[in-house]
Protein backbone atom coordinates (compact mmCIF):
# COMPACT_ATOMS: atom_id res chain seq x y z
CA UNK A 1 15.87 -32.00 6.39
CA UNK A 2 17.35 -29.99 9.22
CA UNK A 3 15.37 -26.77 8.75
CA UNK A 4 12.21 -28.91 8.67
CA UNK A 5 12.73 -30.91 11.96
CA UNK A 6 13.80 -27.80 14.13
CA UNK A 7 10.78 -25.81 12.12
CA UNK A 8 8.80 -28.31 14.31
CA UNK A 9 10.52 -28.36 17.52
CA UNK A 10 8.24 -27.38 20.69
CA UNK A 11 10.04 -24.49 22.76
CA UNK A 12 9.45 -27.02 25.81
CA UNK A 13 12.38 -28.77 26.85
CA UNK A 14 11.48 -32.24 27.18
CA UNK A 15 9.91 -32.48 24.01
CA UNK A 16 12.79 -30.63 21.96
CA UNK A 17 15.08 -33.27 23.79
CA UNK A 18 12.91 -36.11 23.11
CA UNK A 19 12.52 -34.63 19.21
CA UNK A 20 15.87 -34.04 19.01
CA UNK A 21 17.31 -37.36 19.79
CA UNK A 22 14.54 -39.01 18.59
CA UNK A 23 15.38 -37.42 14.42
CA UNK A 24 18.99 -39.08 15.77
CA UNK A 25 17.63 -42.55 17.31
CA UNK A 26 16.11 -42.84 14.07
CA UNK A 27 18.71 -41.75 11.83
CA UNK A 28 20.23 -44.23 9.12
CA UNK A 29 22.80 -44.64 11.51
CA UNK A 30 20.46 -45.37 14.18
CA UNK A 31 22.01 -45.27 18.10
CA UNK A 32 20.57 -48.15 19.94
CA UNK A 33 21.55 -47.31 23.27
CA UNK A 34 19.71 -44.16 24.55
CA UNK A 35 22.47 -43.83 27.37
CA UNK A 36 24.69 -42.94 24.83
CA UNK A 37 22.98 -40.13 24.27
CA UNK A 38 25.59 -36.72 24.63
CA UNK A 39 26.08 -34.80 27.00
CA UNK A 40 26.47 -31.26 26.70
CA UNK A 41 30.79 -31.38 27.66
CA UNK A 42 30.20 -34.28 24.95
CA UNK A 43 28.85 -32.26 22.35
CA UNK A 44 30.56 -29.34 22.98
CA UNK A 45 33.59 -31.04 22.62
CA UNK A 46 32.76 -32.07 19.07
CA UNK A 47 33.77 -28.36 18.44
CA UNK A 48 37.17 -29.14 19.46
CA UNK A 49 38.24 -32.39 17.54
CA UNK A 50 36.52 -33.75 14.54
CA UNK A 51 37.56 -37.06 15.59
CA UNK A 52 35.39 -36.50 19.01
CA UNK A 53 32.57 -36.40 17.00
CA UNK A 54 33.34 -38.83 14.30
CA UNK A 55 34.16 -41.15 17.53
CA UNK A 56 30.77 -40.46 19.15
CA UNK A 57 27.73 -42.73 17.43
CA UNK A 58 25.08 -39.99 18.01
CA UNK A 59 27.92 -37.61 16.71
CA UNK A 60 27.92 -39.73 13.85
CA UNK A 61 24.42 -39.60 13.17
CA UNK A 62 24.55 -35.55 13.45
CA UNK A 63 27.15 -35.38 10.95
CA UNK A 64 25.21 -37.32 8.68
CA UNK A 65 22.04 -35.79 8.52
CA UNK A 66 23.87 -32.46 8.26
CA UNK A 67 25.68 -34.04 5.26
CA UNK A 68 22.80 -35.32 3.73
CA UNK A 69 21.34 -31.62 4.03
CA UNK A 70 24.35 -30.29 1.87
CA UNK A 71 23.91 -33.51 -0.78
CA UNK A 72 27.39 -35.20 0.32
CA UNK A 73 26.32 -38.16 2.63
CA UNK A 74 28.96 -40.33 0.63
CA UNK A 75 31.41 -38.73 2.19
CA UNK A 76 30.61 -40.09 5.82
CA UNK A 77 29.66 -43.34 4.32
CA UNK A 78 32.63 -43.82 2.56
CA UNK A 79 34.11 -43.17 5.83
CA UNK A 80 32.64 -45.41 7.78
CA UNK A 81 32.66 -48.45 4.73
CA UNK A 82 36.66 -47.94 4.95
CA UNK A 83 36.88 -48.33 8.51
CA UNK A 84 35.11 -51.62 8.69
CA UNK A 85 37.08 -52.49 5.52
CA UNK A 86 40.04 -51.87 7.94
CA UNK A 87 38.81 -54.48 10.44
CA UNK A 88 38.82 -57.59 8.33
CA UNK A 89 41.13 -60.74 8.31
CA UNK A 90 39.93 -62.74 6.02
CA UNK A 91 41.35 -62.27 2.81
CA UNK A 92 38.11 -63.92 1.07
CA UNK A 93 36.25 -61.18 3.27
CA UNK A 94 38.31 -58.81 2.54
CA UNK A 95 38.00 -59.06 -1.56
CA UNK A 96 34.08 -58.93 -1.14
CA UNK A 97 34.02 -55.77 0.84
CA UNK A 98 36.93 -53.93 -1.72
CA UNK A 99 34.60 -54.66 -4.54
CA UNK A 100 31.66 -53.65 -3.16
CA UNK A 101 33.09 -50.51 -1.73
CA UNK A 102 34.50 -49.73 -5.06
CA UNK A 103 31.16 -50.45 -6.85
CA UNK A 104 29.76 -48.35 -4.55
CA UNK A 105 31.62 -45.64 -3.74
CA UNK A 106 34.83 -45.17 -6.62
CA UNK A 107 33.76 -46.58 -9.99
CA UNK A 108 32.80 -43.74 -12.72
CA UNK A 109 29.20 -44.69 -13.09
CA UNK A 110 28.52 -45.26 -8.85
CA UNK A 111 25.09 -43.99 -7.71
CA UNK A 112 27.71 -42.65 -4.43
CA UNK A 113 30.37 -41.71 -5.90
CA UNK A 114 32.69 -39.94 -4.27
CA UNK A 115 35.39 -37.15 -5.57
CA UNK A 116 38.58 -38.69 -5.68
CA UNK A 117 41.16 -37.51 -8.98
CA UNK A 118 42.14 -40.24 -11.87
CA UNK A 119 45.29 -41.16 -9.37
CA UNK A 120 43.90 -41.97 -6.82
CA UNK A 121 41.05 -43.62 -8.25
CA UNK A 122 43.72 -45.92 -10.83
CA UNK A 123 45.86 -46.80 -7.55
CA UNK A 124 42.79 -48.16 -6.08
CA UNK A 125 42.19 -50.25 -9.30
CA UNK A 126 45.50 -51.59 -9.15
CA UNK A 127 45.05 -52.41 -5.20
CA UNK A 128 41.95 -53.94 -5.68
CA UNK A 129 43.87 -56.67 -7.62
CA UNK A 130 45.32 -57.88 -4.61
CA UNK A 131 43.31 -56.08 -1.51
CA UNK A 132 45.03 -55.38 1.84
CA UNK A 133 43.34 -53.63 4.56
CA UNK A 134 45.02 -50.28 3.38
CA UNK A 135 44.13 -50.30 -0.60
CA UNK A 136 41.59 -47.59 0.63
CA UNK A 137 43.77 -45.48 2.38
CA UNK A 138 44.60 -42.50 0.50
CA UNK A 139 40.86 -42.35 -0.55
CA UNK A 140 39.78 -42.16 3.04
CA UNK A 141 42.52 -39.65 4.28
CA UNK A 142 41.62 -37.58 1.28
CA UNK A 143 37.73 -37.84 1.85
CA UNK A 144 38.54 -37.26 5.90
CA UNK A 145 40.52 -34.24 4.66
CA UNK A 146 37.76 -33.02 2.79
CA UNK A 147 34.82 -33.23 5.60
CA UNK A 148 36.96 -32.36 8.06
CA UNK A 149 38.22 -28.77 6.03
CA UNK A 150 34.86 -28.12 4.73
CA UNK A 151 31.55 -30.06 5.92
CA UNK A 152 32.79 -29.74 9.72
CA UNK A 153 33.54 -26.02 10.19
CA UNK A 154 29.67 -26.09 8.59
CA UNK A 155 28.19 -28.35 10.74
CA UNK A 156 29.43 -26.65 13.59
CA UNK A 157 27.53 -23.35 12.85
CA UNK A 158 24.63 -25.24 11.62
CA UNK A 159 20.81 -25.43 13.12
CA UNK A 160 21.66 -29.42 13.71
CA UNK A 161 24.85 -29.05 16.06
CA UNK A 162 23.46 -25.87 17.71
CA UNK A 163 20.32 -27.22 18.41
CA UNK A 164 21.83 -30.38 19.85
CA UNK A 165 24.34 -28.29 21.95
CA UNK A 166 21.00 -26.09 23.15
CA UNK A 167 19.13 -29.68 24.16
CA UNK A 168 22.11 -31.38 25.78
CA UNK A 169 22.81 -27.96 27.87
CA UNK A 170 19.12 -27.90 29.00
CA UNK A 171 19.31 -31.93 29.95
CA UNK A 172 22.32 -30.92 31.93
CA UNK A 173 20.72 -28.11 34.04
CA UNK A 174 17.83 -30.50 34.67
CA UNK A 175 20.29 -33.66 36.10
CA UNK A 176 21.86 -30.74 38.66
CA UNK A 177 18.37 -29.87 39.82
């Protein structure tokens, strides 16, 4: 997907910012406000902290289409599924969303399953008995662990994030004129 939409890109400026953001605004994790949109300290600050960019919704939306380039979108969405899990009160809620997180995301025969080993995997079985907001949490440090360590030193020296760093530097120089 990435080489495809920066194959396409125009070598003007406004349209490689308006393509750019636009493969993001339309992204499965689409970003509704456009005045959200980075700016270049922004992005290149994503290079510093991997929780700057998971914090950032268009950051978001980079990382995943860079993760769905290498195959491992679960990763991000298992993420994100265990950090609304986190939010919920009601323990009626709370059951719902375990089981459909595990059917989607830790049982053997999951269309996104992730890679977590037999442990972990068995102490969310046991957890899921009696949810809490943290039965997840040892899956989603380890998956964190794993994106951070490996997808995110990638992302950062891929077409996607220096693309986006090239646009949001050009949108700056244009706001000082």
């Amino acid at each position: 997907m990435q080489s495809t939409f920066f194959l396409t890109l125009q070598h003007n400026s406004s349209q490689m910012e308006t393509a750019c953001f636009s493969c993001l605004d339309t992204a499965e994790t689409p970003v509704k406000n456009k005045k959200s949109r980075p700016t270049s300290d922004e992005v290149n600050q994503w290079a510093q902290s991997f929780d700057k960019l998971l914090a950032h919704k268009y950051g978001q939306a980079a990382f995943r289409i860079f993760l769905k380039s290498e195959y491992c979108e679960e990763n991000i969405e298992f993420w994100l599924a265990c950090e609304e899990y986190k939010k919920i009160k009601s323990p009626v809620k709370l059951a719902s969303k375990a089981k459909k997180i595990h059917e989607e995301f830790i049982w053997n025969k999951a269309l996104k399953e992730i890679n977590l080993d037999y442990h972990t995997k068995k102490d969310i079985m046991q957890n899921l008995h009696q949810p809490t907001a943290t039965c997840f949490y040892t899956a989603q440090k380890k998956v964190y662990s794993l994106m951070e360590n490996n997808s995110y030193p990638r992302f950062l020296l891929s077409e996607i994030y220096q693309e986006l760093c090239s646009v949001s530097q050009e949108k700056s120089k244009y706001r000082k004129s």
